[in-house]
Protein backbone atom coordinates (compact mmCIF):
# COMPACT_ATOMS: atom_id res chain seq x y z
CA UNK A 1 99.02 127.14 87.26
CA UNK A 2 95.15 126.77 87.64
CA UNK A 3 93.17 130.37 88.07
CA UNK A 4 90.07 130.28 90.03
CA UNK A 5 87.48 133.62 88.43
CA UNK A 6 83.68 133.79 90.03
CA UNK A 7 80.90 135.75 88.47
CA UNK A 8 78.98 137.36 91.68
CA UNK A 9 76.79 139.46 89.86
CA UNK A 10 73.38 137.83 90.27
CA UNK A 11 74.18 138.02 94.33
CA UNK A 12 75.19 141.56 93.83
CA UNK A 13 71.65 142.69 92.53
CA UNK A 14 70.30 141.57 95.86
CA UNK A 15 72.34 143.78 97.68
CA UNK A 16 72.03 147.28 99.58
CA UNK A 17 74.88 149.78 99.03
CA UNK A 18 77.21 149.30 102.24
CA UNK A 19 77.59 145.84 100.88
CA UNK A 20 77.96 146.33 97.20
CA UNK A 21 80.64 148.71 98.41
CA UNK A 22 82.60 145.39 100.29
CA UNK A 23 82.12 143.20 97.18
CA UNK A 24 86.02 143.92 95.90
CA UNK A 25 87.28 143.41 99.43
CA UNK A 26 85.02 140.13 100.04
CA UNK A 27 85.39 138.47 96.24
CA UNK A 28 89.23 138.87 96.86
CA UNK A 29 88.82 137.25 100.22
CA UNK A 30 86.85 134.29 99.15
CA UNK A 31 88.95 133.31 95.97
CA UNK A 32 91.79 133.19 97.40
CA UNK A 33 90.79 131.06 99.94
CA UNK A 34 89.19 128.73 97.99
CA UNK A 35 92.26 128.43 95.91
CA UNK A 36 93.96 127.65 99.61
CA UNK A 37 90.97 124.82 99.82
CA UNK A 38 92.60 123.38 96.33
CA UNK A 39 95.85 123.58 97.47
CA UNK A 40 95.31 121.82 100.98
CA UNK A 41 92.88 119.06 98.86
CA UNK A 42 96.11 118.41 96.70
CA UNK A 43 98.47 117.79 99.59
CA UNK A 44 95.82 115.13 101.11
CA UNK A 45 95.94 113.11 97.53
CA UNK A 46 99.57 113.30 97.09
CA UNK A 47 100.15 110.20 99.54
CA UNK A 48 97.98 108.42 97.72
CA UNK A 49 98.86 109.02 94.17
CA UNK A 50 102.91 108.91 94.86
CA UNK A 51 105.15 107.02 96.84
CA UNK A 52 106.25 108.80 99.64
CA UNK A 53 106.36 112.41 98.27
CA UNK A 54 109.08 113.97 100.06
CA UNK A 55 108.42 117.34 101.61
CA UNK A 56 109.70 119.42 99.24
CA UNK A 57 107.10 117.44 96.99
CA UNK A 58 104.73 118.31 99.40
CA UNK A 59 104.97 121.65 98.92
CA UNK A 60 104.87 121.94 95.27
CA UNK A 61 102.76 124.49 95.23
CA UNK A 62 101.31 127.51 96.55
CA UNK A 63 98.70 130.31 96.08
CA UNK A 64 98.99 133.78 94.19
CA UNK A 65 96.12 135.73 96.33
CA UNK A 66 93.65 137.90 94.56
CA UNK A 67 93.72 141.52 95.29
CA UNK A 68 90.54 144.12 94.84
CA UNK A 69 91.88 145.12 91.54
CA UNK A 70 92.88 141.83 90.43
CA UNK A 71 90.11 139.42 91.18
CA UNK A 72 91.79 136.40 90.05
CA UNK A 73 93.23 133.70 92.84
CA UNK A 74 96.01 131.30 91.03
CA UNK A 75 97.57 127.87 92.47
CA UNK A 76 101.23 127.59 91.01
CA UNK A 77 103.76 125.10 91.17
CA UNK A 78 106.80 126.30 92.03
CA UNK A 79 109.29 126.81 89.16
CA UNK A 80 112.40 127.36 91.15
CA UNK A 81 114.27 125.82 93.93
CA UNK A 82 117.30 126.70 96.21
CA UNK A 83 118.52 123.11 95.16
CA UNK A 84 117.94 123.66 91.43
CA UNK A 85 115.10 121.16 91.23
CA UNK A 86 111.81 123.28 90.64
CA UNK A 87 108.81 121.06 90.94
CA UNK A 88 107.05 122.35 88.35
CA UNK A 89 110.02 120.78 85.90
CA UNK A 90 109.95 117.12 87.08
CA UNK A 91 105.61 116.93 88.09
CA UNK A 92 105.21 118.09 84.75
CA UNK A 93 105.50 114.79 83.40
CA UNK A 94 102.88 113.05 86.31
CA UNK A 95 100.59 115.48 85.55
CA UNK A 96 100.48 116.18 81.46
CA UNK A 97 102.50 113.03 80.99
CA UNK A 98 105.48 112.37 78.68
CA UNK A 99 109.17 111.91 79.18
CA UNK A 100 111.20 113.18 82.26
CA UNK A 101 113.39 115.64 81.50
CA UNK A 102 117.40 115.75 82.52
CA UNK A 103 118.52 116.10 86.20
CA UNK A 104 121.69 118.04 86.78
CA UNK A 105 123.63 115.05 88.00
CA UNK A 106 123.28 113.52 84.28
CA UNK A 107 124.19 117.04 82.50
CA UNK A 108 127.16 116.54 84.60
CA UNK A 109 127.65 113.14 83.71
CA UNK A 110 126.60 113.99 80.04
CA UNK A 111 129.31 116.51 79.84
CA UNK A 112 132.16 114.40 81.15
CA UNK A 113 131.32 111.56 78.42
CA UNK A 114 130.01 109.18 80.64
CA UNK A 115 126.51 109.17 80.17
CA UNK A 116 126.01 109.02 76.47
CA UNK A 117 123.39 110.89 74.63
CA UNK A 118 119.73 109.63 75.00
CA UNK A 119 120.92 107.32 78.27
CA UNK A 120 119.67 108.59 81.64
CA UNK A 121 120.69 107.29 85.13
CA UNK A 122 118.75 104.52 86.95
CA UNK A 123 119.47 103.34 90.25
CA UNK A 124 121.33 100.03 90.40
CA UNK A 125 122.07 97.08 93.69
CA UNK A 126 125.12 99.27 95.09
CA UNK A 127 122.49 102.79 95.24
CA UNK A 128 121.60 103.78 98.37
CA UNK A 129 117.92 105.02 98.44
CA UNK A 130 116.26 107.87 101.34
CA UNK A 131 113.45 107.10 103.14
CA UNK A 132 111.66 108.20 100.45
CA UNK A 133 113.07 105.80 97.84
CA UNK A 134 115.16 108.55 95.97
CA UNK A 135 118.93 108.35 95.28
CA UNK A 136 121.03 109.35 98.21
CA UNK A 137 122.54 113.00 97.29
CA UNK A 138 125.23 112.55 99.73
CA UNK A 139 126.49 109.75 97.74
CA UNK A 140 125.99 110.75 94.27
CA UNK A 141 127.54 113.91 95.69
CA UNK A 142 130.45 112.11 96.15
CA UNK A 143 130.16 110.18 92.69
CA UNK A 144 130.13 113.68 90.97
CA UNK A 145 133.02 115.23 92.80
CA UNK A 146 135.15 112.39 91.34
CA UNK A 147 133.80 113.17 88.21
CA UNK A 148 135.07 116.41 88.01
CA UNK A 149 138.41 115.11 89.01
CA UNK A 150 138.42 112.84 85.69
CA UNK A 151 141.73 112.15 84.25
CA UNK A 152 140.63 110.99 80.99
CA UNK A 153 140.56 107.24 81.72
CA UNK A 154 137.33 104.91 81.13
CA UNK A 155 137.43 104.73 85.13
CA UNK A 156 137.42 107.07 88.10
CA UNK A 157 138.43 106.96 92.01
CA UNK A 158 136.99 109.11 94.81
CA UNK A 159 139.71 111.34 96.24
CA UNK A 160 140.99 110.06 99.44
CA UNK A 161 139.55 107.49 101.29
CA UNK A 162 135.66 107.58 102.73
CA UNK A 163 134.32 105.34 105.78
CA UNK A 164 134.93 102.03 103.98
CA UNK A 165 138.80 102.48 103.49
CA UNK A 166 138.64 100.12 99.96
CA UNK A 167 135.92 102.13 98.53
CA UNK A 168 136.11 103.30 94.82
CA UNK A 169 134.06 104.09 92.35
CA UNK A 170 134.66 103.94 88.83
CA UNK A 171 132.68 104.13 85.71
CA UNK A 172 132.40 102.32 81.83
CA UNK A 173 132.13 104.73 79.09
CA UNK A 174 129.90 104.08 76.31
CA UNK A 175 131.66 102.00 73.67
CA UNK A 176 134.59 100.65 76.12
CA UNK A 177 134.63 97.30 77.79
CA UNK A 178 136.38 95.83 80.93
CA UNK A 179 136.23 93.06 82.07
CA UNK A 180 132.71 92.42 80.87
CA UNK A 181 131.29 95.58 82.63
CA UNK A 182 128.34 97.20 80.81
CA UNK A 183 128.64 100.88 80.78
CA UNK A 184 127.86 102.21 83.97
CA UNK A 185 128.99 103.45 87.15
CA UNK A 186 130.49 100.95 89.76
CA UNK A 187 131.38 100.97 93.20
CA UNK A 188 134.48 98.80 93.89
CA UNK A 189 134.01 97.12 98.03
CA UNK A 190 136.68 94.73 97.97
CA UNK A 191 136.82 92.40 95.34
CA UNK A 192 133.30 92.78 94.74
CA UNK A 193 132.04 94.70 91.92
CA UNK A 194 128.49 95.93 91.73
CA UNK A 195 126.82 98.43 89.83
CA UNK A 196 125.59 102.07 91.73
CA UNK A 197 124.00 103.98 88.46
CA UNK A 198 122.72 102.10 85.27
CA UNK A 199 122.07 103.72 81.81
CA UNK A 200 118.93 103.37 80.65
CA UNK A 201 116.00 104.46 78.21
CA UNK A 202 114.39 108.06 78.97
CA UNK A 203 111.51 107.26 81.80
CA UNK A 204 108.11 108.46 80.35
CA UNK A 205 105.10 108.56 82.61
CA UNK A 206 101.20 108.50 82.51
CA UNK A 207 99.31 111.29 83.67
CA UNK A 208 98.63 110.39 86.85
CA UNK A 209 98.20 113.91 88.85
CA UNK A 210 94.89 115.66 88.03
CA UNK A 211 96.62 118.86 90.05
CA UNK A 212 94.21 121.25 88.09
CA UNK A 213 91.05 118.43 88.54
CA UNK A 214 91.79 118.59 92.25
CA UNK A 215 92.10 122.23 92.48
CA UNK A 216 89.06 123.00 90.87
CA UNK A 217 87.13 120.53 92.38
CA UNK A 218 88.20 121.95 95.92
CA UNK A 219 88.10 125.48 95.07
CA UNK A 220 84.40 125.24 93.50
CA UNK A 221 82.81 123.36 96.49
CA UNK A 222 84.26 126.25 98.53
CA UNK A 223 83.87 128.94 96.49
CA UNK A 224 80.29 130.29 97.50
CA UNK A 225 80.39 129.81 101.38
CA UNK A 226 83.29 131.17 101.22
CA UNK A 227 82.14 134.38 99.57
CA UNK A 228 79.55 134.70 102.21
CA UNK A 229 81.64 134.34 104.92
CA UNK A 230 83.90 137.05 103.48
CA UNK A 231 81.02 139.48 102.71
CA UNK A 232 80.38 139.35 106.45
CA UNK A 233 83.79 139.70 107.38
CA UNK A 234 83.74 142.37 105.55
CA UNK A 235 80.49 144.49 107.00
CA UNK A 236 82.03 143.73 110.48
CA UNK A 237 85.38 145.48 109.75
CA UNK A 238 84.28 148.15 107.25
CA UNK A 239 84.31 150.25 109.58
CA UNK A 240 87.86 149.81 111.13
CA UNK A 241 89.83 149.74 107.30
């Protein structure tokens, strides 16, 4: 969250009494769309500063507006999702840096033994990737629903057969072997054998989104013609609120 407050009282000594009587109405006005100016800035760095952000990316945040008796205009990131993946959870670590924290797919994973403790997934040859280089969900969809269908066995087949009728996946616990197989999880296409999800380290990251930087940046270029362009929005309607 980044709050955007403005001090206005030097201007307000200059003015007459219709328009200190706006100044709630105007100040309200002009914060919050300044903190709209910070959020549209951060959308125009994203591109550059990830790797195709995805939409939902895209719209990581949004804009608490102020209100007369709450003069205070706050960008957010969004801490929940329809999908389960709230943005503020997994920018956190691009902006403040540190480790990334647990997706759902590994807690799943995690729970059914097959991920061990302190492993997390990475992508391997057999992964297929969406345009915006992220793991497919419809097939690690399909990876999880065999999971769930576990029979207690180091390995694991998809129920029924998908497009590619010899299709299977199956996975290497921690501490087994098979045939030379590191854990992981595989995807059997014939008699090839090639790995869809490695277990690796926990991913840290640098700070590399100044989110609050760009905001305030943004917001304080626009702050004061914005203020005047309320005030005089504000004269020219007094009359009709």
């Amino acid at each position: 969250m980044f709050d955007i407050k403005a001090d206005f009282r030097p201007l307000i000594r200059t003015l007459n009494d219709l328009e200190k009587r706006q100044i709630p109405f105007a100040t309200a006005l002009a914060l919050t769309r300044s903190a709209q100016a910070g959020q549209r800035a951060v959308a125009r760095e994203m591109p550059s500063i990830f790797d195709k952000p995805t939409p939902f990316t895209m719209r990581s945040n949004y804009v608490k507006p102020a209100t007369r008796t709450d003069l205070v205009a706050a960008v957010h990131l969004r801490d929940r999702a329809s999908n389960g993946a709230a943005t503020s959870r997994y920018l956190a670590p691009n902006i403040i840096g540190g480790p990334r924290a647990l997706k759902k797919s590994e807690l799943i994973l995690r729970a059914a033994g097959i991920l061990a403790p302190g492993k997390f997934l990475m992508p391997g040859l057999a992964a297929e990737l969406d345009a915006y280089g992220n793991i497919n969900k419809g097939q690690l969809t399909k990876v999880l629903s065999v999971v769930k269908a576990l029979d207690g066995t180091s390995a694991f087949r998809r129920r029924g057969q998908g497009k590619r009728r010899n299709e299977k996946y199956f996975a290497i616990r921690p501490g087994t072997n098979r045939g030379g197989l590191k854990p992981a999880v595989y995807e059997r296409i014939g008699r090839n054998v090639v790995p869809v999800y490695g277990f690796g380290s926990q991913p840290r990251y640098e700070p590399i989104f100044d989110l609050y930087g760009i905001v305030r940046e943004a917001a304080e270029a626009a702050l004061t013609d914005e203020f005047r362009k309320a005030l005089r929005h504000a004269l020219a309607t007094a009359r009709r609120r």
